[in-house]
Protein backbone atom coordinates (compact mmCIF):
# COMPACT_ATOMS: atom_id res chain seq x y z
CA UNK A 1 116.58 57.07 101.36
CA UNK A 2 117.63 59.41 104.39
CA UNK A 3 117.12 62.45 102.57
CA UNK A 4 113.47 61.06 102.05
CA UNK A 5 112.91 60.13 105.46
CA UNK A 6 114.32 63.67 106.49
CA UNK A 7 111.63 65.26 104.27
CA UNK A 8 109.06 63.25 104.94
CA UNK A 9 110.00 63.96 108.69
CA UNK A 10 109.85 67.76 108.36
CA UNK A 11 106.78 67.38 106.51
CA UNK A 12 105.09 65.59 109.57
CA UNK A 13 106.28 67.98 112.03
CA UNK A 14 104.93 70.71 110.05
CA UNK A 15 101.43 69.36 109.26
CA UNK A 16 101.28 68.60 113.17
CA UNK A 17 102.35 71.90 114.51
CA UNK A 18 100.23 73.61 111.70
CA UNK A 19 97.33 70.84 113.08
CA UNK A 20 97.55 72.29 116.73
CA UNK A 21 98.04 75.88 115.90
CA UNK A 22 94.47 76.16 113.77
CA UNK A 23 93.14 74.89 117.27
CA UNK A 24 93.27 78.44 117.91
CA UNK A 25 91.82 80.41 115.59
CA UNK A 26 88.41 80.33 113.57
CA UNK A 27 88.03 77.69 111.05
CA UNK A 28 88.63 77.83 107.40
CA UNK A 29 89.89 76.02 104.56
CA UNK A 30 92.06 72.81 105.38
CA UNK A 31 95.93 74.43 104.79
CA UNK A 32 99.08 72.38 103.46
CA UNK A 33 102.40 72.60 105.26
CA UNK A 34 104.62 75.48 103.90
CA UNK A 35 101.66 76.80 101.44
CA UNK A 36 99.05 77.08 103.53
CA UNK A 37 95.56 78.30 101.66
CA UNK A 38 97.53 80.10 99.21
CA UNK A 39 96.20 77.47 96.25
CA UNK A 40 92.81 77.30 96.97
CA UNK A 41 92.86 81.30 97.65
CA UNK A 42 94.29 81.60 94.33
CA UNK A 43 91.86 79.04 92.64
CA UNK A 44 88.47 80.11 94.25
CA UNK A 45 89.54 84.22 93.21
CA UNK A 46 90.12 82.72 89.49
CA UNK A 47 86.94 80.82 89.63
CA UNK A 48 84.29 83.31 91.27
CA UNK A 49 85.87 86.03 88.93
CA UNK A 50 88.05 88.21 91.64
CA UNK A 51 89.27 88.87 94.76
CA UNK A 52 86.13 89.81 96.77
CA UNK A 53 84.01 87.16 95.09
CA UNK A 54 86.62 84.67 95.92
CA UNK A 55 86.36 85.85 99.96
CA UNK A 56 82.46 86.22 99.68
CA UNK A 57 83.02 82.42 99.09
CA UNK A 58 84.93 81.41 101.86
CA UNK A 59 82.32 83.75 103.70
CA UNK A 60 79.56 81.74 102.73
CA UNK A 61 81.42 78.36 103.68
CA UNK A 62 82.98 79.26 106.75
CA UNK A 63 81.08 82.03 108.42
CA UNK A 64 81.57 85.86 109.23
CA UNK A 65 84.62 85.14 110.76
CA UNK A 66 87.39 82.82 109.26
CA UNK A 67 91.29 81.37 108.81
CA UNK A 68 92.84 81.84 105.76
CA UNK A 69 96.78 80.61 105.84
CA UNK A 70 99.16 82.76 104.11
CA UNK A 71 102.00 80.43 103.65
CA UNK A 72 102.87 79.61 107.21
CA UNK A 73 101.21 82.87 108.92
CA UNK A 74 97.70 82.43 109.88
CA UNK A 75 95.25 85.40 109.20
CA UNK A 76 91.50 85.77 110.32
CA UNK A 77 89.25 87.87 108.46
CA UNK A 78 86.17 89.26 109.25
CA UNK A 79 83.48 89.35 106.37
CA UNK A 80 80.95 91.50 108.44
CA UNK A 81 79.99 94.90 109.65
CA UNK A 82 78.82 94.15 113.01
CA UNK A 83 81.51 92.48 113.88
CA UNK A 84 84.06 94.62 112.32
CA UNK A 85 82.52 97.39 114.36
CA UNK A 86 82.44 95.39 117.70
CA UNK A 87 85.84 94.48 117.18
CA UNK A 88 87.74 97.51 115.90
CA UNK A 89 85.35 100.27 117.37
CA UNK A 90 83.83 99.18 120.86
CA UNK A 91 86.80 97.02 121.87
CA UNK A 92 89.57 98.96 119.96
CA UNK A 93 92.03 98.45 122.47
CA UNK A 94 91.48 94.46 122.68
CA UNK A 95 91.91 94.34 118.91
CA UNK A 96 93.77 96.96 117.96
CA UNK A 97 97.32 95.48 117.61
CA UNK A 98 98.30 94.99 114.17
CA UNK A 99 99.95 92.69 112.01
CA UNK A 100 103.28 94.33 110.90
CA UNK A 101 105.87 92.08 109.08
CA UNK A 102 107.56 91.31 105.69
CA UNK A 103 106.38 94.16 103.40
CA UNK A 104 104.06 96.14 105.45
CA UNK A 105 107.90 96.53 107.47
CA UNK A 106 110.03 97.10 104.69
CA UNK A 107 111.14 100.40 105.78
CA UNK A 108 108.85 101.27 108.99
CA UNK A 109 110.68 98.64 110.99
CA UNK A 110 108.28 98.78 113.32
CA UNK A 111 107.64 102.57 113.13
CA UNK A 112 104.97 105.04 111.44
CA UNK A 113 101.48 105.45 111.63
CA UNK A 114 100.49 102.41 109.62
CA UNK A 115 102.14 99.23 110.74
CA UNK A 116 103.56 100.32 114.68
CA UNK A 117 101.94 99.00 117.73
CA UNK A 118 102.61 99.24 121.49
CA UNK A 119 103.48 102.89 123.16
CA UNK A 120 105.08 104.44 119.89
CA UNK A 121 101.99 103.71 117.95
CA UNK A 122 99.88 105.47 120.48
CA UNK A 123 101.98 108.17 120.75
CA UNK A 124 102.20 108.82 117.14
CA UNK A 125 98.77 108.44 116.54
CA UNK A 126 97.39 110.53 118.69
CA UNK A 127 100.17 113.69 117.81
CA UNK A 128 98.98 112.81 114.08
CA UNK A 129 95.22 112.78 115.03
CA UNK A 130 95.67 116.15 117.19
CA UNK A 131 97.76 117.75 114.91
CA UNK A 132 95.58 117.19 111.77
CA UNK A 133 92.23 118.44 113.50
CA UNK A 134 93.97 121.20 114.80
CA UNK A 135 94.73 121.85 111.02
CA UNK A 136 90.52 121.21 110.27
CA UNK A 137 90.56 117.69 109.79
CA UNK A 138 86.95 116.99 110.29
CA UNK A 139 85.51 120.51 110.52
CA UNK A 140 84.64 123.80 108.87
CA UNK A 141 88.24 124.93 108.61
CA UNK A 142 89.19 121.72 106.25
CA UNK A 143 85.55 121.91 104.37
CA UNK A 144 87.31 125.33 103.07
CA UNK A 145 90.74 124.26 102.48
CA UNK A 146 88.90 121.85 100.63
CA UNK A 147 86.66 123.92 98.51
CA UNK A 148 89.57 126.52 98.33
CA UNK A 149 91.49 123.69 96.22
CA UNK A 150 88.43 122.74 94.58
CA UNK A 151 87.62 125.99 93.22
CA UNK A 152 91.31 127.22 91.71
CA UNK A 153 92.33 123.30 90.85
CA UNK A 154 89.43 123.94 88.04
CA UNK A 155 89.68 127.63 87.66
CA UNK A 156 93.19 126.75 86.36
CA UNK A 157 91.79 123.48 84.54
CA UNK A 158 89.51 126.00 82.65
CA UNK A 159 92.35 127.92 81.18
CA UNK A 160 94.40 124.98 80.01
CA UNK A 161 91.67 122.28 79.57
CA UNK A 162 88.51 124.30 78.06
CA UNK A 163 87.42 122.42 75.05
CA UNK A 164 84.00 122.12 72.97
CA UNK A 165 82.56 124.16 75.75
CA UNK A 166 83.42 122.66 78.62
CA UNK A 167 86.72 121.21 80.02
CA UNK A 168 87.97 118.07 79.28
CA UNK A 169 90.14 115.86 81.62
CA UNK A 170 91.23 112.58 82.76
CA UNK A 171 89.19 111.82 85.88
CA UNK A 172 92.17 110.10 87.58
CA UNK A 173 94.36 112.97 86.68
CA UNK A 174 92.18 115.54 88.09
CA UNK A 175 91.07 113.83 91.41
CA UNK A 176 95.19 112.80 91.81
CA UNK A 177 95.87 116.27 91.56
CA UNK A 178 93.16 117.48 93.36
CA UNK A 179 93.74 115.55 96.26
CA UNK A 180 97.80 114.97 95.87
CA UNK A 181 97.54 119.27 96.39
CA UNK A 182 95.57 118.97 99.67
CA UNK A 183 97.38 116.36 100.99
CA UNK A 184 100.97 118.37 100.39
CA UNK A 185 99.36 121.63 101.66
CA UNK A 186 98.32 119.77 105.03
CA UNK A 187 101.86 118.70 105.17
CA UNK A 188 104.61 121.28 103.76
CA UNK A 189 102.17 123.61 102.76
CA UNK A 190 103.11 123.69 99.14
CA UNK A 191 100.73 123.02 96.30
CA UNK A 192 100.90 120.84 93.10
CA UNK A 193 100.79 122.21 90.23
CA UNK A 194 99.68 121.30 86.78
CA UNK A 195 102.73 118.89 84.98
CA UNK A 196 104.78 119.22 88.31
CA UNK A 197 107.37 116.55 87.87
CA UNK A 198 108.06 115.55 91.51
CA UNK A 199 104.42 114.86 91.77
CA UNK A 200 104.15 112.79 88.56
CA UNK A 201 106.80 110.90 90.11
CA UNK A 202 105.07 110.51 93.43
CA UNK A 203 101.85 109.35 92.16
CA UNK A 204 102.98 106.63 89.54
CA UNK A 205 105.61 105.35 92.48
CA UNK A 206 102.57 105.53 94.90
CA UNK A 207 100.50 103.19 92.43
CA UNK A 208 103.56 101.31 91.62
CA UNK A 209 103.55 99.98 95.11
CA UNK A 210 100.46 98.72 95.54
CA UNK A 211 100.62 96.79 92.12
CA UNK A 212 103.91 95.60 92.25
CA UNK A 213 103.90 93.81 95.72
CA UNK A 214 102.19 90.68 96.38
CA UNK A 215 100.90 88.66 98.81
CA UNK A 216 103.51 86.53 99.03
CA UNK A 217 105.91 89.55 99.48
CA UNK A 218 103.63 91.06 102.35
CA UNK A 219 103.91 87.79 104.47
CA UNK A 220 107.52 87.05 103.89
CA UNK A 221 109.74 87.63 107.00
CA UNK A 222 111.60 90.87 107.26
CA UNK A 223 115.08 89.40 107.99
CA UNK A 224 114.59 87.71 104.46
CA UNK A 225 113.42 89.92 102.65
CA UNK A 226 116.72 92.46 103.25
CA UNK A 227 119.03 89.75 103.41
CA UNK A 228 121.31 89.44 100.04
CA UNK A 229 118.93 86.39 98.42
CA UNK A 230 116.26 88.98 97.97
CA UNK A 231 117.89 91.66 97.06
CA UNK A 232 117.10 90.96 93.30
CA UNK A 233 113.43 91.21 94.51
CA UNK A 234 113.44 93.92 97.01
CA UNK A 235 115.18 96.18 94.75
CA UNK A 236 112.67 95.99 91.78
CA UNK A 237 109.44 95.01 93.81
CA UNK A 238 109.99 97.94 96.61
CA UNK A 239 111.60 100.41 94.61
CA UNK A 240 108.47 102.65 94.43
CA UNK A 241 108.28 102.70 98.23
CA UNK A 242 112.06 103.67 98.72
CA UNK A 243 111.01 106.57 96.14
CA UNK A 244 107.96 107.87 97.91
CA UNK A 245 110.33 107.44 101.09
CA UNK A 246 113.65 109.60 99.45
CA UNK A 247 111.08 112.25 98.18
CA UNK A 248 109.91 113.10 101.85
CA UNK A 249 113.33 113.13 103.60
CA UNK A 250 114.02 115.73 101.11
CA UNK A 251 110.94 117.54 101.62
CA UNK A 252 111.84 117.59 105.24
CA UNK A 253 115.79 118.36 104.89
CA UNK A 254 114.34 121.66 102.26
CA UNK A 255 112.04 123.15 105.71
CA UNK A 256 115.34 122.16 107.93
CA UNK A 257 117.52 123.99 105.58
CA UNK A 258 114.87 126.96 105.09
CA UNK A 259 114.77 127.17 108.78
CA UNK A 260 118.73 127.30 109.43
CA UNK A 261 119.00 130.09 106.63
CA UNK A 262 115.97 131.82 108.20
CA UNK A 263 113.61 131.79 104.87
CA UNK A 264 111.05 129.87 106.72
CA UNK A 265 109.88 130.90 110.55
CA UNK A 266 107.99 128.33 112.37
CA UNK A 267 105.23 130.02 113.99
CA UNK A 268 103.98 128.82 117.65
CA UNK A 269 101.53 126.33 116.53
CA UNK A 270 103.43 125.47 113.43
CA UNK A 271 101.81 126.12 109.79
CA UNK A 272 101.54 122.54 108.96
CA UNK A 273 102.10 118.98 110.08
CA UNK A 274 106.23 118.87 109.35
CA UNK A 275 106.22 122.25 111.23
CA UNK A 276 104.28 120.69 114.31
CA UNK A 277 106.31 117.84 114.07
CA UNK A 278 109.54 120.03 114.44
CA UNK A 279 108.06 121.72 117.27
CA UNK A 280 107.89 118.87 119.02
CA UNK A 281 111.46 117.57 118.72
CA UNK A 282 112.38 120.62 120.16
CA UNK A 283 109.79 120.14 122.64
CA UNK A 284 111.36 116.91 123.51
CA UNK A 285 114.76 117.93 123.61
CA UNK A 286 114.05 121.08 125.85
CA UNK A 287 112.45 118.99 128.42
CA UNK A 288 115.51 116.43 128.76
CA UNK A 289 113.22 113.15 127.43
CA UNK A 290 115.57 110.35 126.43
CA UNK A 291 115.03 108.01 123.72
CA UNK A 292 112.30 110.30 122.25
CA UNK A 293 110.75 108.97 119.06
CA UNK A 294 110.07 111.85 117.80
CA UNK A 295 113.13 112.60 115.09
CA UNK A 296 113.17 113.52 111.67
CA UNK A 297 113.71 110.26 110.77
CA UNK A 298 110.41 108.49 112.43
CA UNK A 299 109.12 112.21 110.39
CA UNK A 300 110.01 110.96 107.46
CA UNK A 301 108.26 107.67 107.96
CA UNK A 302 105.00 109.06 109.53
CA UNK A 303 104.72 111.49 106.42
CA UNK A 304 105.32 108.17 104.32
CA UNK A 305 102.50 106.50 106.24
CA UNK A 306 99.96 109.71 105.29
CA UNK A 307 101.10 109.59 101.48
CA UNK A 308 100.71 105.86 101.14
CA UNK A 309 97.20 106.07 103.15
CA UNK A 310 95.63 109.09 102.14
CA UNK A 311 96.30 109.61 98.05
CA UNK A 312 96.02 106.42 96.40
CA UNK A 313 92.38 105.54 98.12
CA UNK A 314 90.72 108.96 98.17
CA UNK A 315 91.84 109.45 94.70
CA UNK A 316 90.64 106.23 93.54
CA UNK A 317 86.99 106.24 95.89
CA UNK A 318 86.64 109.41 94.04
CA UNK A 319 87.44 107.92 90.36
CA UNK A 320 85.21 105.07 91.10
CA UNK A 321 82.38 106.96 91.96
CA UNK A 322 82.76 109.81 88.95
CA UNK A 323 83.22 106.06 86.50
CA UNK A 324 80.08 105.24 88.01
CA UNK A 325 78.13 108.36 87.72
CA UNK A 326 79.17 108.37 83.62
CA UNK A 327 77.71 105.15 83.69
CA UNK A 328 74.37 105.97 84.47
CA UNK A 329 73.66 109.22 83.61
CA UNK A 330 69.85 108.83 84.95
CA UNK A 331 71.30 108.58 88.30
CA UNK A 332 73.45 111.44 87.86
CA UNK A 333 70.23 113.39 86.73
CA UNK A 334 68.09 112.33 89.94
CA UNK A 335 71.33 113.31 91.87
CA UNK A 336 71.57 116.52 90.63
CA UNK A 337 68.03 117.24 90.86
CA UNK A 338 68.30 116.20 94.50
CA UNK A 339 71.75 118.38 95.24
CA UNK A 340 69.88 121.52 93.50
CA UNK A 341 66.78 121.06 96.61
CA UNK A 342 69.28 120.77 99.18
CA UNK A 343 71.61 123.74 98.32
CA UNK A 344 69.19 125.38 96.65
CA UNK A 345 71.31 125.77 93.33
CA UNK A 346 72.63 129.02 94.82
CA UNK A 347 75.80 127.81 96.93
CA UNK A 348 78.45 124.66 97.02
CA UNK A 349 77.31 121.66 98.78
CA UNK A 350 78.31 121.53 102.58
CA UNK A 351 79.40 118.64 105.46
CA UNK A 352 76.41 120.13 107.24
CA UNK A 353 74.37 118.90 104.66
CA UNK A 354 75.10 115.72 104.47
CA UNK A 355 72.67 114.12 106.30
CA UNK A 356 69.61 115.80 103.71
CA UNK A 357 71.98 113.66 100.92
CA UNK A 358 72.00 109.95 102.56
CA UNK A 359 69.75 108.85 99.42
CA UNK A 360 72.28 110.33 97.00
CA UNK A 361 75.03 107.87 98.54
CA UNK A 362 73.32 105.01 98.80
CA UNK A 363 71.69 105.34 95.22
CA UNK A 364 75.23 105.75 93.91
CA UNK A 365 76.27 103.13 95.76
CA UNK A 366 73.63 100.36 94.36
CA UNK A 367 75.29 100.85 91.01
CA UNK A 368 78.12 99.27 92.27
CA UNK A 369 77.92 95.90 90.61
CA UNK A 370 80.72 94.30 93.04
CA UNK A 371 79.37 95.39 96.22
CA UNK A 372 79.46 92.65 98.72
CA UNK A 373 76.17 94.52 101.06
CA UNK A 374 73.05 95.28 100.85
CA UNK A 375 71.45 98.47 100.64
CA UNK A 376 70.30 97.94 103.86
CA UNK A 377 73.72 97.38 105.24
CA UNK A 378 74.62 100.60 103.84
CA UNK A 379 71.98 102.36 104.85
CA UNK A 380 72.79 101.15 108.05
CA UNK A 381 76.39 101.82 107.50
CA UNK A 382 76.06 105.38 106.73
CA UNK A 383 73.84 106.20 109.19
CA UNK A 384 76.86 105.20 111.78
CA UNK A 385 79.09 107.61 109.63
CA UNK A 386 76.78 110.43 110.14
């Protein structure tokens, strides 16, 4: 009987606090103690078919803007442009704090590019940003890197790959390689090459850990998830990050040993990011400034942060969109037709055309039979990008 009386106590204090706390924060589906939305977030996904039809739902009871519980953590979403734009672009720095616990923390612990916040988020970001554009991130300079890639990744596809008159790959192989190459160049200016082991490795780790963790695992509190009840969990569930994680500190300790033997020479801007990175530790210790974050172990955690957020989604946008394209092979007609006026068949497509091509993305784009937008949003979208 006390045992009941306990639980039943708990149980009230819970829905009460949980009561005043969603005074706060836009409405949404009525949460339970302890579970919060996580059964009807799981039912109305099963039901409408998926994940984004099962928010476009909740979107069309609750508004633009609404409260979804994740267990006991409260998280607003925001189901439109505008007001993704107002609040992550024009007030940035009202917004911009993010949430960074459980999974997302696993091994940042408050550090990187991703999940940080506060001064060493800033700081970070901005020698990331800098560095990277002064590498041609967003100009000319990385249009050719690009192309550069582009051009031998298939020159050396043609003389392993050429089949029936043409050559024959796996889309996902050939954009992960593609784009796993650039990606290493920008960073330790090495390139992948064809059956490379360490990058095999990388990439099925790198899709390992989005699969493998769940939601449940993303909201659960740090201190639990490293204590010794989860380690069963942990081990298995966020093994592929501590693999992506090991394969960059010894990236990094290979250009620290290269530079103490004197095979590699840092020039004064640095060659590539780990290089600028370097620079500035020694920057930092020259000029005396205590508790610097810069060290090769916050490194080793920003270069983390650039594999997990750069190969993965580019490589899948781009598999997506080549999926599509097979598809419908009328559209792929009307798009090449349209390339061929643009460039004139006589040269490779360029970022200054991109605004003659608007109708080529939003045409591919309409054959995407999940899209939540119009083509009207996206029109609208795009013209923003450009």
């Amino acid at each position: 009987m006390l045992f009941v009386l306990i639980v039943c106590a708990i149980l009230a204090f819970l829905t009460w606090n949980q009561w005043r706390a969603r005074q706060k924060f836009p409405r949404g589906p009525t949460p339970l103690p302890l579970i919060g939305n996580l059964h009807q977030l799981i039912y109305t996904c099963w039901k409408k078919g998926g994940t984004v039809a099962g928010f476009n739902e909740f979107k069309k009871q609750f508004g633009k803007v609404f409260t979804i519980w994740m267990g006991p953590i409260p998280t607003v979403h925001i189901a439109d442009f505008e007001v993704a734009h107002e609040t992550h672009i024009k007030r940035a720095n009202t917004f911009g704090i993010r949430y960074s616990n459980g999974g997302m923390n696993y091994i940042r612990e408050g550090r990187g590019i991703i999940s940080s916040n506060g001064d060493f988020w800033q700081e970070h970001r901005r020698f990331a940003l800098t560095t990277l554009r002064n590498f041609g991130l967003g100009r000319n300079i990385m249009e050719e890197k690009i192309m550069e890639e582009y051009r031998y990744r298939f020159q050396d596809f043609k003389k392993t790959n050429f089949k029936n008159g043409g050559i024959e790959v796996h889309a996902s192989t050939c954009f992960d390689l593609l784009v796993g190459s650039i990606i290493n160049t920008l960073l330790v200016s090495e390139r992948f090459e064809q059956d490379n082991e360490e990058f095999e490795l990388l990439k099925v780790n790198l899709a390992q850990s989005l699969e493998k963790v769940s939601i449940i695992d993303a909201f659960t509190p740090l201190p639990l998830l490293k204590s010794d009840m989860c380690k069963w969990r942990t081990k298995t569930i966020f093994a592929p990050f501590d693999f992506v994680y090991s394969l960059v500190k010894k990236s990094i300790q290979r250009r620290v040993s290269a530079i103490e033997k004197g095979e590699h020479v840092i020039s004064e801007e640095g060659d590539d990011y780990v290089d600028a990175f370097l620079i500035r530790i020694e920057k930092d210790k020259k000029e005396g400034v205590v508790d610097s974050t810069f060290t090769l172990e916050t490194l080793a955690i920003d270069l983390y942060d650039l594999w997990l957020a750069g190969q993965e989604t580019t490589s899948t946008t781009l598999t997506w969109a080549c999926a599509c394209l097979l598809n419908h092979p009328e559209v792929a007609k009307e798009i090449r037709k349209e390339l061929v006026q643009v460039t004139g068949g006589t040269r490779t497509l360029s970022l200054t055309d991109r605004t003659k091509h608007l109708t080529c993305l939003l045409r591919l784009m309409k054959f995407n039979e999940s899209h939540l937008f119009s083509t009207q949003t996206y029109s609208e979208f795009w013209k923003r990008i450009l």
